[in-house]
C-alpha atoms as a PDB file:
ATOM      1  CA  UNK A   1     -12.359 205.333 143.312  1.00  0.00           C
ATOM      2  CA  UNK A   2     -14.156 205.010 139.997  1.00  0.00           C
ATOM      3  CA  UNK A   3     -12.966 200.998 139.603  1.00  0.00           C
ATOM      4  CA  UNK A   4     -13.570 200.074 142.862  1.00  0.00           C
ATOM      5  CA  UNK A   5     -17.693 201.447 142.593  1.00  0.00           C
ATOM      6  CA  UNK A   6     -17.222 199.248 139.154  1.00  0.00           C
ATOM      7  CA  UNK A   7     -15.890 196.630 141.123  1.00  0.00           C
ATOM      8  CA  UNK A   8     -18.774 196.345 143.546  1.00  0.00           C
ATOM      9  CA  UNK A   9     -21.223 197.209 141.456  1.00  0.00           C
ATOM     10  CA  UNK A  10     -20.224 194.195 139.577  1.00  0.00           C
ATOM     11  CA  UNK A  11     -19.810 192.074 142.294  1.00  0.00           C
ATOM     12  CA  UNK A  12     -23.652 192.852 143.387  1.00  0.00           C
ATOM     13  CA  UNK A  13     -24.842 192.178 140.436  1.00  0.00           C
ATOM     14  CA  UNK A  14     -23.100 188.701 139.674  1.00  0.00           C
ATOM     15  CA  UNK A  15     -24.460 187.811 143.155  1.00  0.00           C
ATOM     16  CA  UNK A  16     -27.997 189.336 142.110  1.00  0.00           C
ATOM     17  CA  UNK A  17     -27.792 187.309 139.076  1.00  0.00           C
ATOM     18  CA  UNK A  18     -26.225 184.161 140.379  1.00  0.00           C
ATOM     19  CA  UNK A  19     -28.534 183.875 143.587  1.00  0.00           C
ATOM     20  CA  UNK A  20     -31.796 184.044 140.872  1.00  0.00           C
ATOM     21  CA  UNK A  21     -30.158 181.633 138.343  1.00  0.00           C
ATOM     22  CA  UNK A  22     -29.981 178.722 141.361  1.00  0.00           C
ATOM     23  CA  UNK A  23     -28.354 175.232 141.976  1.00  0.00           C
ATOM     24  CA  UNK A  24     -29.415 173.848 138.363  1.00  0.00           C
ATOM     25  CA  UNK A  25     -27.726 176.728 136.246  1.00  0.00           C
ATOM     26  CA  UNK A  26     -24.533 176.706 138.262  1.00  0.00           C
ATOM     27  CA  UNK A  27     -24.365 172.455 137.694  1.00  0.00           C
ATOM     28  CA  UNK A  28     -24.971 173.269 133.665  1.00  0.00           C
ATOM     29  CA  UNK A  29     -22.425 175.775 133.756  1.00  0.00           C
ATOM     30  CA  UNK A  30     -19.582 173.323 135.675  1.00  0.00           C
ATOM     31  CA  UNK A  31     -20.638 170.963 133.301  1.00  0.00           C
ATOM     32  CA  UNK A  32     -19.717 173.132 130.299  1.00  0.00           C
ATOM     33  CA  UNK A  33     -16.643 174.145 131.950  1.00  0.00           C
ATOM     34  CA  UNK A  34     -15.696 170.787 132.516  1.00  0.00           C
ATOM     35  CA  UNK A  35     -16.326 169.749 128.561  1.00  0.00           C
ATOM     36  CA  UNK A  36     -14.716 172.637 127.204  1.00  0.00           C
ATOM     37  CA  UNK A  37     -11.204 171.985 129.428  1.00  0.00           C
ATOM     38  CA  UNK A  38     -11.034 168.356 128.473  1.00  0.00           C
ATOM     39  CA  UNK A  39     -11.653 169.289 125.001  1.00  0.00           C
ATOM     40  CA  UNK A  40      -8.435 168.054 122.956  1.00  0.00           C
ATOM     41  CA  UNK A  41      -8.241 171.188 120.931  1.00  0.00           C
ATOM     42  CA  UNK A  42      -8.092 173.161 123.781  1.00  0.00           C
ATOM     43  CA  UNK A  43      -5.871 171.421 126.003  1.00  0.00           C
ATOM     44  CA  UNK A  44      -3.176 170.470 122.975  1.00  0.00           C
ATOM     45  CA  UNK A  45      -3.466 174.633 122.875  1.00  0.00           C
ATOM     46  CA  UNK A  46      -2.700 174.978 126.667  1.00  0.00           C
ATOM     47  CA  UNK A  47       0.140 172.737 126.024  1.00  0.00           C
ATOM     48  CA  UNK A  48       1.782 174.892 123.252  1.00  0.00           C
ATOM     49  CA  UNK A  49       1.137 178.262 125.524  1.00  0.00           C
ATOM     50  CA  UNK A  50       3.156 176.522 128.154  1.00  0.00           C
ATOM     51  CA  UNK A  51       5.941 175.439 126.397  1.00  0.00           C
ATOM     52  CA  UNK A  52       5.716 178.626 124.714  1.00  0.00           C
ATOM     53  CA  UNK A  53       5.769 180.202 127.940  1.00  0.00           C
ATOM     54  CA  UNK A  54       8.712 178.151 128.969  1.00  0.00           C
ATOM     55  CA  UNK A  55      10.729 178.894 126.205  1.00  0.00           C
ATOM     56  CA  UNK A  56      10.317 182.601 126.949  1.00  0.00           C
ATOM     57  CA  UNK A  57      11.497 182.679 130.153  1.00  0.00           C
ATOM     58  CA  UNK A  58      14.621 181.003 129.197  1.00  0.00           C
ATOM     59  CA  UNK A  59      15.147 183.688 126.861  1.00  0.00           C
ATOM     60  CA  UNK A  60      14.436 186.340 129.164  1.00  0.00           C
ATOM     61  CA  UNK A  61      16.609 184.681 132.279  1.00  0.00           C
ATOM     62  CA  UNK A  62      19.866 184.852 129.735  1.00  0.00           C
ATOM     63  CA  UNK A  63      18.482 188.197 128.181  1.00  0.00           C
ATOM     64  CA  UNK A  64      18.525 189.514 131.971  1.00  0.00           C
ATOM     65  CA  UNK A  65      21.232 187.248 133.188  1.00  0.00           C
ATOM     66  CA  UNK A  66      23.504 188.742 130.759  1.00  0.00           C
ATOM     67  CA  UNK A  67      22.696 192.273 131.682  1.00  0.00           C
ATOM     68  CA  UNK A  68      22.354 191.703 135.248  1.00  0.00           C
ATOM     69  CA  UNK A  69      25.154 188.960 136.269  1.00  0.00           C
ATOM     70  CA  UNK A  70      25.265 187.647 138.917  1.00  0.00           C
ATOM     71  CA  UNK A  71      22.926 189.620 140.719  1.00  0.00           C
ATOM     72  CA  UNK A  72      19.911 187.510 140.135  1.00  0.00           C
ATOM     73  CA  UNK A  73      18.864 185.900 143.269  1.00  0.00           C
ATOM     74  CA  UNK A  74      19.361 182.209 143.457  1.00  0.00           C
ATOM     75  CA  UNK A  75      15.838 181.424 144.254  1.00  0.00           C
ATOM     76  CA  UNK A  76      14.484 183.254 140.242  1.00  0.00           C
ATOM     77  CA  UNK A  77      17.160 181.281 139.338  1.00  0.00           C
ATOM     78  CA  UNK A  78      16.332 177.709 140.561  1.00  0.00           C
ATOM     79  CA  UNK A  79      12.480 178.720 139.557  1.00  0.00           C
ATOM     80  CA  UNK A  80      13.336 179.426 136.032  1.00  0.00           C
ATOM     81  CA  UNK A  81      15.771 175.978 135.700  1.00  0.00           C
ATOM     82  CA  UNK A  82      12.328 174.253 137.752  1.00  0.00           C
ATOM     83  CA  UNK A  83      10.058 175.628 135.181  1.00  0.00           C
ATOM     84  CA  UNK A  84      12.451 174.705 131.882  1.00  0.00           C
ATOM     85  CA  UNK A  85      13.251 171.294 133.344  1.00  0.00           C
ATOM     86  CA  UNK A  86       9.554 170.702 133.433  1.00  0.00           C
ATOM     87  CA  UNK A  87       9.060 170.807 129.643  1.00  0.00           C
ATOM     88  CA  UNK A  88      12.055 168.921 128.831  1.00  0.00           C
ATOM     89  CA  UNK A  89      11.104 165.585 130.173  1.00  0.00           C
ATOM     90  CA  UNK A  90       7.772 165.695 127.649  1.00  0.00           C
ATOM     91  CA  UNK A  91       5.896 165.853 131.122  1.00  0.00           C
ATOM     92  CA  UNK A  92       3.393 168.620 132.265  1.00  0.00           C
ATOM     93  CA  UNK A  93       1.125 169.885 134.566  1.00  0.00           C
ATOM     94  CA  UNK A  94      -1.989 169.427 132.228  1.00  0.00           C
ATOM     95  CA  UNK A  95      -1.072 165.439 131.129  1.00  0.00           C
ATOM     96  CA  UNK A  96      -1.954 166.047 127.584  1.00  0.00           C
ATOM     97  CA  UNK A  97       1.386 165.005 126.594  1.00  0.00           C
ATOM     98  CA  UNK A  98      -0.326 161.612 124.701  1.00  0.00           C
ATOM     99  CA  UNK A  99      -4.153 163.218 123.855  1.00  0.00           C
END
């Protein structure tokens, strides 16, 4: 009960503040948003986390494969050969590939 009176309490208040701070401070914030996600920096790091990513859940499909057998369903199967065939073609969902 005690995190969902947080919950609303911060809800009210981001409305509170948001309704006061108007049209202008939500375009300067976008605006910021926007810069900082086509920064190169930070999308060459998004790239790395997802491959990283990637990576790891090869590692944990044999880890669990291995253990499990032939128990793991087809479709967590076909998701985790979608999601490592992604990476391999130097192709993602971000297009920094060439930044």
């Amino acid at each position: 009960m005690r995190y969902r009176l947080t919950f609303i309490a911060g809800v009210a208040l981001g409305y509170v503040l948001g309704t006061r701070a108007g049209r202008e401070r939500y375009e300067q914030l976008k605006k910021s948003a926007r810069q900082f996600a086509q920064n190169p920096a930070v999308r060459n790091t998004c790239e790395s986390a997802a491959q990283s990513g990637r990576e790891f859940a090869g590692k944990a499909y044999h880890a669990v494969g291995d253990k499990v057998g032939e128990k793991v369903p087809a479709s967590v199967a076909d998701r985790v050969r979608s999601l490592r065939g992604r990476g391999a073609n130097g192709e993602d969902d971000w297009g920094t590939t060439n930044t």
